[in-house]
Protein backbone atom coordinates (compact mmCIF):
# COMPACT_ATOMS: atom_id res chain seq x y z
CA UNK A 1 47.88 -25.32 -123.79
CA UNK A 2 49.71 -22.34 -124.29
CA UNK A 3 47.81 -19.01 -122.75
CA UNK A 4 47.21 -16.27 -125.30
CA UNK A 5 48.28 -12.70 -125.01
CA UNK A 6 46.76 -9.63 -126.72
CA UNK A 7 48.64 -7.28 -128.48
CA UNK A 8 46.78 -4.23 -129.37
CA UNK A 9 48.91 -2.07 -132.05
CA UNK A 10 48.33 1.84 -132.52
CA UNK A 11 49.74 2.31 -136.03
CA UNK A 12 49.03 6.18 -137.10
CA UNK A 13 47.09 6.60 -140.09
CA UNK A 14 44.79 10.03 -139.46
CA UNK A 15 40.81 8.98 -139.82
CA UNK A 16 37.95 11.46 -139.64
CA UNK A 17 37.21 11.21 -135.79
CA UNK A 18 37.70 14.94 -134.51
CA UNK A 19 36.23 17.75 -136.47
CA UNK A 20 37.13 20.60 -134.40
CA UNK A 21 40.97 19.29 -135.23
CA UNK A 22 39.98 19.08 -138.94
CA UNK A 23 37.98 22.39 -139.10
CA UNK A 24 41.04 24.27 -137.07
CA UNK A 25 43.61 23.18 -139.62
CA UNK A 26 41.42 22.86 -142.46
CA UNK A 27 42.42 26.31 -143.47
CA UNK A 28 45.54 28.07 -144.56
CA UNK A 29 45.19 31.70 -142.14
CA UNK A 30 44.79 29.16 -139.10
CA UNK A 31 47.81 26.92 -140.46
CA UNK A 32 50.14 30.17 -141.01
CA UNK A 33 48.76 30.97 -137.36
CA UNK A 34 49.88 27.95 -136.01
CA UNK A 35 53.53 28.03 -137.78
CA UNK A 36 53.96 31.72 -136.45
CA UNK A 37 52.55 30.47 -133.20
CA UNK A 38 55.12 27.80 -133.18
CA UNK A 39 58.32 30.06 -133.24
CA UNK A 40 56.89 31.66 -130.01
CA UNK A 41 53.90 33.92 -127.82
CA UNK A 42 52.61 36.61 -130.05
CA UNK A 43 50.03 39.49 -129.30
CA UNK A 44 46.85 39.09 -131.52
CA UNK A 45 47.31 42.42 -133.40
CA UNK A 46 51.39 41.23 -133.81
CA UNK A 47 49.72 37.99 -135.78
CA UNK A 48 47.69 39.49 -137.82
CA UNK A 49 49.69 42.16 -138.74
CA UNK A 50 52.09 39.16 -139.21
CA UNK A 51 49.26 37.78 -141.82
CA UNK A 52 48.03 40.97 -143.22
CA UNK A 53 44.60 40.29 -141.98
CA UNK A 54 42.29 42.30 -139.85
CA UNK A 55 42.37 41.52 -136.20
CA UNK A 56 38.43 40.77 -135.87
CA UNK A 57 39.02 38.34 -138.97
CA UNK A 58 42.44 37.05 -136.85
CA UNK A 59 40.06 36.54 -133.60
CA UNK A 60 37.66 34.43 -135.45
CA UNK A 61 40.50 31.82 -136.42
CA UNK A 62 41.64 32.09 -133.23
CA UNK A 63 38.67 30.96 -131.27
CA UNK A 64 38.42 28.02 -133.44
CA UNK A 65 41.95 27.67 -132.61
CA UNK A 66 41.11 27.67 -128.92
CA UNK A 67 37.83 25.18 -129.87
CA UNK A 68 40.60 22.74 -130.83
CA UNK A 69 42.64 22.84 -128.03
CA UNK A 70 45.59 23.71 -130.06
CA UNK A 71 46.13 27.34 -128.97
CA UNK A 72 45.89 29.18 -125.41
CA UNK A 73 44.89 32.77 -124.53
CA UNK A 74 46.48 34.86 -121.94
CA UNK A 75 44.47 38.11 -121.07
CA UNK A 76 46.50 40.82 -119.20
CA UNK A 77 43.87 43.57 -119.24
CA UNK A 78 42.53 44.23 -123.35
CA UNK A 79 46.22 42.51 -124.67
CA UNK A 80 45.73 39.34 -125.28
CA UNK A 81 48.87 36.51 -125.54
CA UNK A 82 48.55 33.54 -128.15
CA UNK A 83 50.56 30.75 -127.06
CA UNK A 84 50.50 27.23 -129.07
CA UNK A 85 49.62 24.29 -126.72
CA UNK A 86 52.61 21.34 -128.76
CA UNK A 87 51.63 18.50 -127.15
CA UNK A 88 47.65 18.66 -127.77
CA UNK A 89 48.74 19.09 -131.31
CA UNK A 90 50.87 15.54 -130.98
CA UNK A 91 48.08 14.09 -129.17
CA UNK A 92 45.39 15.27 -131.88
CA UNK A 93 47.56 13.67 -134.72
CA UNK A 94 47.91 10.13 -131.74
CA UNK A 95 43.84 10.42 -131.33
CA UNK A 96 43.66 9.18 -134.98
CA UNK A 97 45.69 5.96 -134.44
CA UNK A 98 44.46 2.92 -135.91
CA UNK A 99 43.64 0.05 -133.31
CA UNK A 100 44.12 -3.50 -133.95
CA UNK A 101 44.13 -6.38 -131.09
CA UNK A 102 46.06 -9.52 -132.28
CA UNK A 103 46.57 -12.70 -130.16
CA UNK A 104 50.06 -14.01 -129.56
CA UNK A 105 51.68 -17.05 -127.44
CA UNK A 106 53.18 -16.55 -124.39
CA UNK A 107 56.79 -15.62 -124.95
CA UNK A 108 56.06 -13.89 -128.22
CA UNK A 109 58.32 -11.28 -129.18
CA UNK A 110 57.34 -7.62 -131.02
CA UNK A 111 58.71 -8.63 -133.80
CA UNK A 112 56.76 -11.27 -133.93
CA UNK A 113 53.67 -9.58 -133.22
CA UNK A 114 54.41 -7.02 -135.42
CA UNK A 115 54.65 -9.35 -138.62
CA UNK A 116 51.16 -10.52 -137.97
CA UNK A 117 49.99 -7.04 -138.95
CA UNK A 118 52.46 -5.63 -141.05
CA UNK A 119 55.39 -6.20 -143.60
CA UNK A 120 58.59 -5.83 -141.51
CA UNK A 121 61.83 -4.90 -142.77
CA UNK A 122 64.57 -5.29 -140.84
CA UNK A 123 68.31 -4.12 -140.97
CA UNK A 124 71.45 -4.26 -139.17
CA UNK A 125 72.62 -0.84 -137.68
CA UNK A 126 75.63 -1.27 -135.88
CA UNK A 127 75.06 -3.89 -133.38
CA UNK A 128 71.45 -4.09 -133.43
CA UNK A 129 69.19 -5.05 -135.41
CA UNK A 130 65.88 -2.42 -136.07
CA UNK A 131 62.76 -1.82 -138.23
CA UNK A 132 63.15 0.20 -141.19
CA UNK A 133 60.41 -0.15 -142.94
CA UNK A 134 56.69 -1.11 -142.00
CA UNK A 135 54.14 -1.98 -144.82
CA UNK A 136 56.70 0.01 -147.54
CA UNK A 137 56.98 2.51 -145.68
CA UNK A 138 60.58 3.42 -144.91
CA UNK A 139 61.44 5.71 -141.49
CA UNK A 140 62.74 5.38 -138.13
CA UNK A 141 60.16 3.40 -135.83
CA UNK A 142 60.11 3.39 -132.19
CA UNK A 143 57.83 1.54 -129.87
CA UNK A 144 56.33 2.14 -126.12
CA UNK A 145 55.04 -0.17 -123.84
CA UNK A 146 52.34 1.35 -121.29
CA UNK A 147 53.51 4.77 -122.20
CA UNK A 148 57.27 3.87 -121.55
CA UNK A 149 59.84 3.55 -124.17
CA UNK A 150 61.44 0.45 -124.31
CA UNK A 151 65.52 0.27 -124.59
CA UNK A 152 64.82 -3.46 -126.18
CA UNK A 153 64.91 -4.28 -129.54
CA UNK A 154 61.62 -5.71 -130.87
CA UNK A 155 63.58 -9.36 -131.05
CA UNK A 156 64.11 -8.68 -127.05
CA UNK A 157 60.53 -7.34 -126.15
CA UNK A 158 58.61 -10.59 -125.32
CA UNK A 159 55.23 -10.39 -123.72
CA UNK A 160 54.07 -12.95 -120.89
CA UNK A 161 51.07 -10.47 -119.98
CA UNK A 162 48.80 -8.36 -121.75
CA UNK A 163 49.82 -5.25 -122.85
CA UNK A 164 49.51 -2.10 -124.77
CA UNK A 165 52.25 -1.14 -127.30
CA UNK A 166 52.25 1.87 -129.44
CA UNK A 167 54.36 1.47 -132.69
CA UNK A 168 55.44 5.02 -134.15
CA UNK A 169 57.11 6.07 -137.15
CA UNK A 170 58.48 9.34 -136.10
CA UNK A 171 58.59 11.99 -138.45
CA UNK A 172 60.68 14.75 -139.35
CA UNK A 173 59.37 17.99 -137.79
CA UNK A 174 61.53 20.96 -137.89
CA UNK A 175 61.85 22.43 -134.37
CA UNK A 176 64.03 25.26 -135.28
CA UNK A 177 65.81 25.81 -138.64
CA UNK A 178 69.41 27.77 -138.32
CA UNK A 179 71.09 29.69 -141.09
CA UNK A 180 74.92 29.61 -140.70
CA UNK A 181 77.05 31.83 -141.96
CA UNK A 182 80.61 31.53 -142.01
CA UNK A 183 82.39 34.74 -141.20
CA UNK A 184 85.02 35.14 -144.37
């Protein structure tokens, strides 16, 4: 008899499990915070002057900022540096992953597993073959394998033990934007 091994997927789809996160970016001043936040440090009064809001009003959104984990404070005497923390904001939008285990053969490949959970598209790019769509929804999907990438496709990954894989759709987020202009 063949031995069994567990697959357990973490597909995103956001849930209500953190309401700090929700509560910090449930609101407009603390998401124009985090965007101005995002293109580098600022000094409290710069931000709010930045947002045309009162620095008291600008210290309340940020301490629920801070509640979330999502923003850092620097104190150098009464000036106080607002840094964004990036990767507790990717791992607040991980912590609502969706779990599910599934049970495979021994010498099942992701693919495989992957199709017991989901409509797979696949198509040819170059010499490889790779998932472009999962349950309708088209984008470019990567995969990691206790906390590794893998450089295999999802035909080559086969599983003889247990393991962990995390299936993401990544998702265009603009790290810097760039206006060009061409010198006539």
């Amino acid at each position: 008899m063949d031995r069994f091994i567990y697959v357990r997927f973490k597909l995103i789809i956001m849930t209500k499990k953190d309401s700090s996160i929700f509560k910090a970016i449930g609101s407009t001043t603390r998401l124009s915070m985090l965007e101005k936040l995002a293109e580098g440090e600022m000094h409290i009064s710069g931000l709010a002057r930045e947002l045309n809001i009162s620095v008291p009003v600008a210290a309340k959104h940020i301490n629920i900022l801070e509640d979330a984990n999502l923003i850092e404070r620097k104190v150098f005497g009464k000036t106080h540096i607002l840094k964004i923390i990036p990767k507790n904001i990717y791992n607040a939008m991980d912590s609502f992953a969706l779990d599910k285990k599934i049970e495979v053969e021994r010498g099942s490949s992701l693919l495989d597993a992957l199709k017991s959970v989901s409509a797979v598209e696949i198509k040819k790019v170059g010499n490889r073959e790779v998932v472009v769509s999962t349950d309708g929804e088209e984008g470019f999907y990567v995969y990691e394998i206790g906390g590794k990438f893998s450089e295999k496709t999802v035909q080559e990954c086969v599983f003889d033990d247990d393991v962990t894989v995390e299936w993401k759709k990544l998702l265009p987020v603009t790290k810097m934007r760039l206006e060009i202009t061409v010198k006539k």
